[in-house]
N, C-alpha and C. Protein backbone atom coordinates (compact mmCIF):
# COMPACT_ATOMS: atom_id res chain seq x y z
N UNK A 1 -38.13 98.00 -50.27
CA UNK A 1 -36.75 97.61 -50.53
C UNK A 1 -36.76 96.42 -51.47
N UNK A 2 -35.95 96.33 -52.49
CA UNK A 2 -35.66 95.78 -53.38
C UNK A 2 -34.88 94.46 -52.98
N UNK A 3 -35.18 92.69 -52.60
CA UNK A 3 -34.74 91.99 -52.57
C UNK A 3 -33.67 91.58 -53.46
N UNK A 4 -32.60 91.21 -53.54
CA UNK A 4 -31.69 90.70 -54.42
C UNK A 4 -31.90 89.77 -55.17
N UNK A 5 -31.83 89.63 -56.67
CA UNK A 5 -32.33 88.52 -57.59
C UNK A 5 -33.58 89.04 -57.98
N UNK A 6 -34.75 89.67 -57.39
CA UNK A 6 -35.99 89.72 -57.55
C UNK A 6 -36.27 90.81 -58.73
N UNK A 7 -36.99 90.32 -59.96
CA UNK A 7 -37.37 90.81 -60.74
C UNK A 7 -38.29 92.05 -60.53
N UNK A 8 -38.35 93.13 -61.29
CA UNK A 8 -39.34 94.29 -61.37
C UNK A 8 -39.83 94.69 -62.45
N UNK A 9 -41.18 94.92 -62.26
CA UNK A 9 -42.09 95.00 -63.49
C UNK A 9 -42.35 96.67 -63.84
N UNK A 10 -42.24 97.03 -64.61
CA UNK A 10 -42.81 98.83 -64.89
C UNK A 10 -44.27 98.84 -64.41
N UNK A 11 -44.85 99.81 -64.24
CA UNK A 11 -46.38 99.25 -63.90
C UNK A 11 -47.03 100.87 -65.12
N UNK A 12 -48.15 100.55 -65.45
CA UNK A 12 -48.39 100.87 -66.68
C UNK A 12 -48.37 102.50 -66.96
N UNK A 13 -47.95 102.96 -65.72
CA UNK A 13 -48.04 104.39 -66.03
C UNK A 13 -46.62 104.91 -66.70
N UNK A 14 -45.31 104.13 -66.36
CA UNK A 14 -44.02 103.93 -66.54
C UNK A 14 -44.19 103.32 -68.09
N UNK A 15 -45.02 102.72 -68.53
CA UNK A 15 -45.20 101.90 -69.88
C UNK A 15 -45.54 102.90 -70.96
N UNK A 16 -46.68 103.59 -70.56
CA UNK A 16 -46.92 104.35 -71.40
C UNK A 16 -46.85 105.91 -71.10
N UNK A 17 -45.53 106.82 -70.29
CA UNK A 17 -44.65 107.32 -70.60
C UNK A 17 -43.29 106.95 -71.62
N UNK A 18 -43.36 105.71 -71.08
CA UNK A 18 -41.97 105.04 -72.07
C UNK A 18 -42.25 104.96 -73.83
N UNK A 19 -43.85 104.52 -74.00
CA UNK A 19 -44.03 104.61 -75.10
C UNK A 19 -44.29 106.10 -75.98
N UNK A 20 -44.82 107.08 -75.27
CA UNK A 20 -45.36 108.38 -75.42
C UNK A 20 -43.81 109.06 -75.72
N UNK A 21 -42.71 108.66 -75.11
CA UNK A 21 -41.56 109.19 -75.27
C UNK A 21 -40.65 108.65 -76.60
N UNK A 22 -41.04 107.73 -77.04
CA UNK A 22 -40.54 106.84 -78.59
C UNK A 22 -41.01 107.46 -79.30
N UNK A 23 -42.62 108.17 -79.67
CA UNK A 23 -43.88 108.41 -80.38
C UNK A 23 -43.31 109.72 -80.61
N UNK A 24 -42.86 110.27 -79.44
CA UNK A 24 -42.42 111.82 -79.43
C UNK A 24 -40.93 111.82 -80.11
N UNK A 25 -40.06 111.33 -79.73
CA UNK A 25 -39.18 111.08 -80.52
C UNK A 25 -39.15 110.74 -82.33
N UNK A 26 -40.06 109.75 -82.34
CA UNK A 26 -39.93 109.23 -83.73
C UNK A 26 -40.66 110.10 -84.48
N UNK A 27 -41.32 111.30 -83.71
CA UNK A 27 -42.37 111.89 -84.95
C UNK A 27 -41.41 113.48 -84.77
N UNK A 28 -40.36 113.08 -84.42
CA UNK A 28 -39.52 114.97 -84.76
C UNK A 28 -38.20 114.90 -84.74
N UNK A 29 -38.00 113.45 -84.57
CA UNK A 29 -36.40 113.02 -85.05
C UNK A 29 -35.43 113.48 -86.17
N UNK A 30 -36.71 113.88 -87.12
CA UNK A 30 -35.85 114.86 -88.65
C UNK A 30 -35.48 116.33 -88.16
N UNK A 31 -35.50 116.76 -86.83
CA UNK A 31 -35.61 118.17 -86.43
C UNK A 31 -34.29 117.93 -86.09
N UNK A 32 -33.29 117.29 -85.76
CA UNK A 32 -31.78 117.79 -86.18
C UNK A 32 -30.77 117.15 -87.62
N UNK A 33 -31.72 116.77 -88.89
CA UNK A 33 -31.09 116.99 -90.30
C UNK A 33 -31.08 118.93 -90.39
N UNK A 34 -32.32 119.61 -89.65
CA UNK A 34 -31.95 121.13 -90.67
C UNK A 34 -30.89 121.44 -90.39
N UNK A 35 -30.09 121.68 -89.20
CA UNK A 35 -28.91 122.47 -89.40
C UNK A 35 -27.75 122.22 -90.25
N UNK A 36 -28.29 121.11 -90.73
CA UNK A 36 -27.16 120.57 -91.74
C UNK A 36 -27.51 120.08 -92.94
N UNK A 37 -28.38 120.77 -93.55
CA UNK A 37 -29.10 120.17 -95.33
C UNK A 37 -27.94 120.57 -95.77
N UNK A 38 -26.73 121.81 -95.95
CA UNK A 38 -25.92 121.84 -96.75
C UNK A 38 -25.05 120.53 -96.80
N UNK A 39 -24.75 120.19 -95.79
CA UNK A 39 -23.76 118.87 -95.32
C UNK A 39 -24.25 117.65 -96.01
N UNK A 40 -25.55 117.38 -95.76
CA UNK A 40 -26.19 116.32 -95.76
C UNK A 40 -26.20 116.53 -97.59
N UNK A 41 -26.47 117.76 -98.73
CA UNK A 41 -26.68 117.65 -99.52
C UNK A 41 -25.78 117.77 -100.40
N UNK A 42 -24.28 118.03 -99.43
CA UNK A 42 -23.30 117.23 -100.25
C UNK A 42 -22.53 116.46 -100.43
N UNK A 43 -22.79 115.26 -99.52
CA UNK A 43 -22.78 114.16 -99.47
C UNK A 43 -23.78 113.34 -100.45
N UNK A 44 -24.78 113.62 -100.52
CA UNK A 44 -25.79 112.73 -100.96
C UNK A 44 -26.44 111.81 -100.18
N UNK A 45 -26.65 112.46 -99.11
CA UNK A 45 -27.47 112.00 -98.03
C UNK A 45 -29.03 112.77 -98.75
N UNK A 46 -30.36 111.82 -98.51
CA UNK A 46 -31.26 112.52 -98.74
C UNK A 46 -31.53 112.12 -97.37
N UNK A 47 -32.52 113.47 -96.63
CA UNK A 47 -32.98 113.70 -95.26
C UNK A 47 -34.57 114.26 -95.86
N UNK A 48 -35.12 114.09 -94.66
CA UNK A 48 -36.96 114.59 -94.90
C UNK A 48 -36.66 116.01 -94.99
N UNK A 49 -35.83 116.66 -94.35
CA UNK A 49 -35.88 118.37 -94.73
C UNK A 49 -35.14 118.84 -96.23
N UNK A 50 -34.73 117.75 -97.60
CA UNK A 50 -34.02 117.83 -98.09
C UNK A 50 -35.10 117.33 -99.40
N UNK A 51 -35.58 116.42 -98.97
CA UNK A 51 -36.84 115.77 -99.92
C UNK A 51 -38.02 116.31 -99.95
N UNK A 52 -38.66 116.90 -98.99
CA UNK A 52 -39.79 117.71 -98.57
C UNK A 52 -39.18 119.37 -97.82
N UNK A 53 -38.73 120.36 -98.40
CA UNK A 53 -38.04 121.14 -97.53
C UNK A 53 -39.06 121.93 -96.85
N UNK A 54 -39.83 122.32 -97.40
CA UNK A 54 -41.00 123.05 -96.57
C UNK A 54 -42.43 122.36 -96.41
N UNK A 55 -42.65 121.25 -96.50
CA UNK A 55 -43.70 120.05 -95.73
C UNK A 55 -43.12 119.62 -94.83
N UNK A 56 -41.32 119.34 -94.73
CA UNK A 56 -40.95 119.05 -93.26
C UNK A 56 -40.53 119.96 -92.40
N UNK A 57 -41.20 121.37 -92.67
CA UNK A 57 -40.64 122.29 -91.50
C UNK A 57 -41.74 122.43 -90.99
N UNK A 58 -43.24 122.19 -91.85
CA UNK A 58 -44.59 122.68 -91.98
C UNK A 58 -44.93 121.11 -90.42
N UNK A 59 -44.66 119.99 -91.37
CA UNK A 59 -44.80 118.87 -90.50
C UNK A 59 -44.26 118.67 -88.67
N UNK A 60 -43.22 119.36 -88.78
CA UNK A 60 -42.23 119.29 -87.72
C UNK A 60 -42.78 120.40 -86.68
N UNK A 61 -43.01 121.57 -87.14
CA UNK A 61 -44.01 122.28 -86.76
C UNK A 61 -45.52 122.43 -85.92
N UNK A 62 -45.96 121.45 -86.62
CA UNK A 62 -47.43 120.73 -86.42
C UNK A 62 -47.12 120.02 -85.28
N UNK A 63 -45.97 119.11 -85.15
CA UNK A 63 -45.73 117.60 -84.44
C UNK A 63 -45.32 118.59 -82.97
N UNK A 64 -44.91 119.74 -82.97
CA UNK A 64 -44.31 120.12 -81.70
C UNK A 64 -45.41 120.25 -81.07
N UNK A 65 -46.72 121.50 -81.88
CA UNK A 65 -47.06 121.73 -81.15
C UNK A 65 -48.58 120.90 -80.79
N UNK A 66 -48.92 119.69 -81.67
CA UNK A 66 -49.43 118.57 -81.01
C UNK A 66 -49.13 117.82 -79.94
N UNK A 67 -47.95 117.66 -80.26
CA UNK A 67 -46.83 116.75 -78.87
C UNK A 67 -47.44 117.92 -77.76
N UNK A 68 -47.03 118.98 -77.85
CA UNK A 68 -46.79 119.82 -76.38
C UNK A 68 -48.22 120.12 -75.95
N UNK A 69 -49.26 120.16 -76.79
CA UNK A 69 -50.79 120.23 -76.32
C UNK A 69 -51.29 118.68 -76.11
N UNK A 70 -50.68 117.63 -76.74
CA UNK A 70 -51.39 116.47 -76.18
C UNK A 70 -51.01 116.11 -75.18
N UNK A 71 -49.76 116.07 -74.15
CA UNK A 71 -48.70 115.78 -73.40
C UNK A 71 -49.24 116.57 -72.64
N UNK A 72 -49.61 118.01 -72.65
CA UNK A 72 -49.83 118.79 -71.43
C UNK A 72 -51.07 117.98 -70.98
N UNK A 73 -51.92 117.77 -71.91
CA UNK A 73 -53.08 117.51 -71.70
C UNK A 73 -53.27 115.75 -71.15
N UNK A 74 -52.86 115.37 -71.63
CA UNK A 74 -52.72 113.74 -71.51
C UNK A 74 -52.46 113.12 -69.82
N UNK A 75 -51.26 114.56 -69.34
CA UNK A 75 -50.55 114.03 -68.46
C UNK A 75 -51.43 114.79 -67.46
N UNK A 76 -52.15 116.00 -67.55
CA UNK A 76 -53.46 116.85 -66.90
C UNK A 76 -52.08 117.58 -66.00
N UNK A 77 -51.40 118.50 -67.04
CA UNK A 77 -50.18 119.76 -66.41
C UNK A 77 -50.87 120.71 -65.99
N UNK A 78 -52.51 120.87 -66.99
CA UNK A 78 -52.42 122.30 -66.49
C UNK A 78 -52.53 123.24 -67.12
């Protein structure tokens, strides 16, 4: 039970889920510009699927299925 006032610390398994979940994020975050390169390209927004159109599908690609084999593996799923 949680005293009132009393500080709580993550303990490192909570740390580095928290970080593994930024890493995962920040490396496929361009995976919702595709549904919208028309939008984005007429505006004049440049997006990674707009500047690179097929290195960032090629990239995004790669990143899933690293993420989902290192993660299975990392976390021992199975």
């Amino acid at each position: 039970m949680r005293v009132p006032g009393e500080t709580s610390m993550l303990d490192h398994i909570s740390l580095i889920a928290i970080l593994l979940s930024g890493l995962t994020i920040f490396t496929t975050i361009q995976m919702q510009d595709f549904p919208d390169i028309a939008g984005d390209a007429a505006i004049g927004r440049i997006t990674f699927p707009i500047y690179a159109p097929e290195f960032s599908r090629w990239v995004t690609s790669g990143a899933m299925v690293a993420w989902s084999f290192f993660l299975g593996r990392f976390w021992d799923i199975g």
